[in-house]
Protein backbone atom coordinates (compact mmCIF):
# COMPACT_ATOMS: atom_id res chain seq x y z
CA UNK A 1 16.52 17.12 3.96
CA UNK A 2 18.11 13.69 4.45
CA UNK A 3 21.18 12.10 4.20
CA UNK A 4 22.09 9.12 2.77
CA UNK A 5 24.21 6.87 2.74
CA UNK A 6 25.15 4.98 -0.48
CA UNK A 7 27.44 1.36 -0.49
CA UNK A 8 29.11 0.93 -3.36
CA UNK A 9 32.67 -0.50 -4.69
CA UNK A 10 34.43 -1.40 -8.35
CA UNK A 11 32.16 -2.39 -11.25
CA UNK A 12 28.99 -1.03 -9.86
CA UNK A 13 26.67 -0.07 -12.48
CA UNK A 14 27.42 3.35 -13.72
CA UNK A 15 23.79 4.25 -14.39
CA UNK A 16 22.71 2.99 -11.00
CA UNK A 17 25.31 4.79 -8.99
CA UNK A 18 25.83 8.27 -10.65
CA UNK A 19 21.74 9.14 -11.55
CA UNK A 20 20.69 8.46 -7.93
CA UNK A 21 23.53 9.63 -6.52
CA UNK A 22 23.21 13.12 -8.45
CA UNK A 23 19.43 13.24 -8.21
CA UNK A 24 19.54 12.82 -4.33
CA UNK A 25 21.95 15.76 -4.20
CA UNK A 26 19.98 18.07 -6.64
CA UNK A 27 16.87 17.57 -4.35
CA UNK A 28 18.88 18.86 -1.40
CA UNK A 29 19.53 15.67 -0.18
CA UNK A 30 23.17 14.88 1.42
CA UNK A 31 24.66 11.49 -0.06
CA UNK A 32 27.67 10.07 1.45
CA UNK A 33 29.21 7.62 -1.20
CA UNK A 34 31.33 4.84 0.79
CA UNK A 35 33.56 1.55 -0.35
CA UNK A 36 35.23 -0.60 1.93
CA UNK A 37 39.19 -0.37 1.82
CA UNK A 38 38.37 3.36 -0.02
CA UNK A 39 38.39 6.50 1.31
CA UNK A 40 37.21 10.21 0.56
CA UNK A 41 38.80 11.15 -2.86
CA UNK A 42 39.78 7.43 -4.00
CA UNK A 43 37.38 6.57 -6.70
CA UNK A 44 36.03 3.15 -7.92
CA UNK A 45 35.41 2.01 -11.90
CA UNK A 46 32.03 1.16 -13.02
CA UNK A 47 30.50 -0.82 -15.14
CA UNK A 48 27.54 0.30 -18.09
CA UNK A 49 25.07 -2.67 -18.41
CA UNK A 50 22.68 -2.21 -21.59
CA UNK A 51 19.64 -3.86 -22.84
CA UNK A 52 20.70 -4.55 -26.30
CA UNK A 53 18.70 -7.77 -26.62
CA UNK A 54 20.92 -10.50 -25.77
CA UNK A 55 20.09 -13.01 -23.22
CA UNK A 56 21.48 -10.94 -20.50
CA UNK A 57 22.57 -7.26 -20.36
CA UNK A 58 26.14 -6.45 -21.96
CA UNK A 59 28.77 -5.27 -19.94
CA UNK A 60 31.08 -2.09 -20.64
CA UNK A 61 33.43 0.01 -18.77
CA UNK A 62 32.23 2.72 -17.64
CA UNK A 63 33.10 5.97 -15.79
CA UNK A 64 35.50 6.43 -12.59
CA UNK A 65 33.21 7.61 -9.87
CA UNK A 66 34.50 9.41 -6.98
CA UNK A 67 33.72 8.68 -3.40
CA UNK A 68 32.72 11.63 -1.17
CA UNK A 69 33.16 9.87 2.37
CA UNK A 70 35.39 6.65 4.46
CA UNK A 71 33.51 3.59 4.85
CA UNK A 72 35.22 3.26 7.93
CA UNK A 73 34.24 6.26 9.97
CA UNK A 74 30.67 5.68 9.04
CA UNK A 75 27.83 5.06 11.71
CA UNK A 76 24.29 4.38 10.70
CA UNK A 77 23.26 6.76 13.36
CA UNK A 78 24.35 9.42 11.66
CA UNK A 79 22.09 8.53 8.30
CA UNK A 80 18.29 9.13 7.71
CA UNK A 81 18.31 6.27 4.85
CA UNK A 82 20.32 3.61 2.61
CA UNK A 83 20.78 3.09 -0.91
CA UNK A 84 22.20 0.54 -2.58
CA UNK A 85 23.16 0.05 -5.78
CA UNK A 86 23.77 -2.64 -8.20
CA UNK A 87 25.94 -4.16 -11.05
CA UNK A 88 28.66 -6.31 -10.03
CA UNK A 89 29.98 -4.77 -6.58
CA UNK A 90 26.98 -6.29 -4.43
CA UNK A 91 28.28 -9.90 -5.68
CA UNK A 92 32.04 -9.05 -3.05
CA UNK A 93 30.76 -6.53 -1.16
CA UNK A 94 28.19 -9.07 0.25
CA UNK A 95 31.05 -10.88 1.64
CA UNK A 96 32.26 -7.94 4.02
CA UNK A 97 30.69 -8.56 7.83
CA UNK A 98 30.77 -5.13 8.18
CA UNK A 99 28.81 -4.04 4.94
CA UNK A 100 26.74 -6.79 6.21
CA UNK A 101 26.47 -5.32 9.52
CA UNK A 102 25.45 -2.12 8.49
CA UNK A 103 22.51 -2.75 6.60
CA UNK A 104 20.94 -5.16 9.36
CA UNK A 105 21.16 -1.90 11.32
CA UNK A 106 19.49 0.15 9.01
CA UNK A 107 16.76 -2.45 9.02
CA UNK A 108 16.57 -2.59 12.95
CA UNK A 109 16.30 1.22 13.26
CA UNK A 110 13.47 1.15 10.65
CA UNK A 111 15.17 3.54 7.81
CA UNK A 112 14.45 3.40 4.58
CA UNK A 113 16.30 1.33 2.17
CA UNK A 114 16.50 1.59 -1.31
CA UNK A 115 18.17 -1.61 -3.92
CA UNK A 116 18.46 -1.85 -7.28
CA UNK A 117 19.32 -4.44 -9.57
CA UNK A 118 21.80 -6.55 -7.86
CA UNK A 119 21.86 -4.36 -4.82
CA UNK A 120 19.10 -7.67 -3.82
CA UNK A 121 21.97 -9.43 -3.47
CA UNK A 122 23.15 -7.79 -0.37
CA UNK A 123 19.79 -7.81 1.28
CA UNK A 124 19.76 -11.65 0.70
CA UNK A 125 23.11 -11.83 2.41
CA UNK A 126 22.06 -9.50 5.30
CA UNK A 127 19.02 -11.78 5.66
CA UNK A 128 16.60 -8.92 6.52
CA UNK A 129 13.77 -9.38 3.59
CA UNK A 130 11.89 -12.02 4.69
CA UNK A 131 8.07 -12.17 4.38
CA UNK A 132 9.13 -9.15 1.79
CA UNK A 133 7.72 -8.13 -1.52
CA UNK A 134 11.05 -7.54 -3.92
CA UNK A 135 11.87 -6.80 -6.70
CA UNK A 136 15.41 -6.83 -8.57
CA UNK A 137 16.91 -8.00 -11.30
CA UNK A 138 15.62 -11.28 -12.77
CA UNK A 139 18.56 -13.14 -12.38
CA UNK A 140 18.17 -12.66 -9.02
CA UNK A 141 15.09 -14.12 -8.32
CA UNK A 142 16.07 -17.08 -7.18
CA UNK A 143 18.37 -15.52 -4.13
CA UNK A 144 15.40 -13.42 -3.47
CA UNK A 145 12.87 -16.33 -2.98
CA UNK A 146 15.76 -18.76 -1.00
CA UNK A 147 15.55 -15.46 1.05
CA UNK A 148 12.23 -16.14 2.34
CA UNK A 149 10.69 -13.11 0.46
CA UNK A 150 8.33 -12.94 -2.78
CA UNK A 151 10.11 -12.14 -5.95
CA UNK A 152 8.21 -9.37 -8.01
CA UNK A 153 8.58 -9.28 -11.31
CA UNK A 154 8.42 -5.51 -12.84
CA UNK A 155 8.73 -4.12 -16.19
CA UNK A 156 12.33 -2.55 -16.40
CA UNK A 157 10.94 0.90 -15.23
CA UNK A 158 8.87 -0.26 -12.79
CA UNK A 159 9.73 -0.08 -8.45
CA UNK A 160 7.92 -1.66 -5.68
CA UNK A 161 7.72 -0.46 -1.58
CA UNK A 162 6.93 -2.69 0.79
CA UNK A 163 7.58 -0.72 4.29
CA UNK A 164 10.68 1.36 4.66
CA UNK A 165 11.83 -0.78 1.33
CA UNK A 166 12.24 -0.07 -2.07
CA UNK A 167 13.19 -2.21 -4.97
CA UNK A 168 13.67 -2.47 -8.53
CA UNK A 169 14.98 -4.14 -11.20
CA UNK A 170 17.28 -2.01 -13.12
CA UNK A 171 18.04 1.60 -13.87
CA UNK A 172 15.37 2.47 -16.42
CA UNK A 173 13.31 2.37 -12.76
CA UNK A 174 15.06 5.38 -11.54
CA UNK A 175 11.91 7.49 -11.92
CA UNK A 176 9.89 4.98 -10.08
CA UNK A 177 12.45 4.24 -7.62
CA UNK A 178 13.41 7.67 -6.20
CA UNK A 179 10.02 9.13 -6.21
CA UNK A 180 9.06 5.98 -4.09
CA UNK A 181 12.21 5.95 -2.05
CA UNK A 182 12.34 9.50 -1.56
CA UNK A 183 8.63 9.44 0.24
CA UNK A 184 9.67 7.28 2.57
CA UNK A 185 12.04 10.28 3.95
């Protein structure tokens, strides 16, 4: 089985962190769950983002998730794949070199990656999908494209792979997602 290694921080989406998180773990899978300035035991609030047909999702507080690992004593080497989450963490946590850092290695070493949502918006920072098919959600489009790779647009439950990468928009694509993403192991 693998193990993974999830980024995440305060006001992730709930949905997006907890269901792949859990699912990963009930197919035997090992998930460390790391936040900078967190360690093992601290625990980080999340956000529930619906589809109630506004313009944009609605925003509500969600659940207090627990982290399971330190960001700092993590190593890429010691990780068969990367999943990243979305919501509202990815918008600071792109800002940390070393989150940064850490996903350009998982690109370099060829692991799979999944991101959902907003999770795009840390691959845009990391500058690794270039020439990429992505997919995420539509706000982020533009970031995507500026990126140098091609924005899909997916129904809500849809994913996409292109290589070791998987993508999608939001967490109705769970399904989609972790059956693609979990392939790639």
């Amino acid at each position: 089985m693998a193990k993974v290694l999830m980024i995440t921080g305060d006001f992730v989406e709930d949905y997006e962190n907890m269901v792949p998180f859990q699912a990963l773990i009930a197919m035997g899978h090992d998930v460390s769950a790391v936040c900078p300035d967190k360690k093992a035991g601290d625990t980080i609030s999340t956000s529930i983002h619906d589809f109630e047909g506004d313009q944009t999702y609605t925003e509500k507080r969600g659940h207090n998730f627990v982290l399971n690992a330190d960001f700092e004593s993590v190593k890429m080497s010691d990780y068969d794949a990367l999943y990243l989450p979305g919501g509202r963490a990815p918008e600071y946590l792109r800002l940390n070199p070393a989150v940064i850092r850490l996903i350009r290695q998982f690109f370099e070493a060829d692991k799979p990656v999944a991101a959902i949502c907003h999770g795009a918006q840390l691959l845009t920072a990391a500058n690794v999908i270039e020439g990429k098919q992505v997919s995420a959600y539509p706000a982020c489009e533009p970031e995507v494209n500026m990126a140098g790779a091609t924005y899909v647009e997916l129904p809500m439950d849809g994913a996409v792979t292109d290589g070791k990468l998987v993508t999608a928009p939001a967490w109705p694509a769970h399904p989609a997602m972790l059956r693609q993403f979990v392939a790639l192991f």
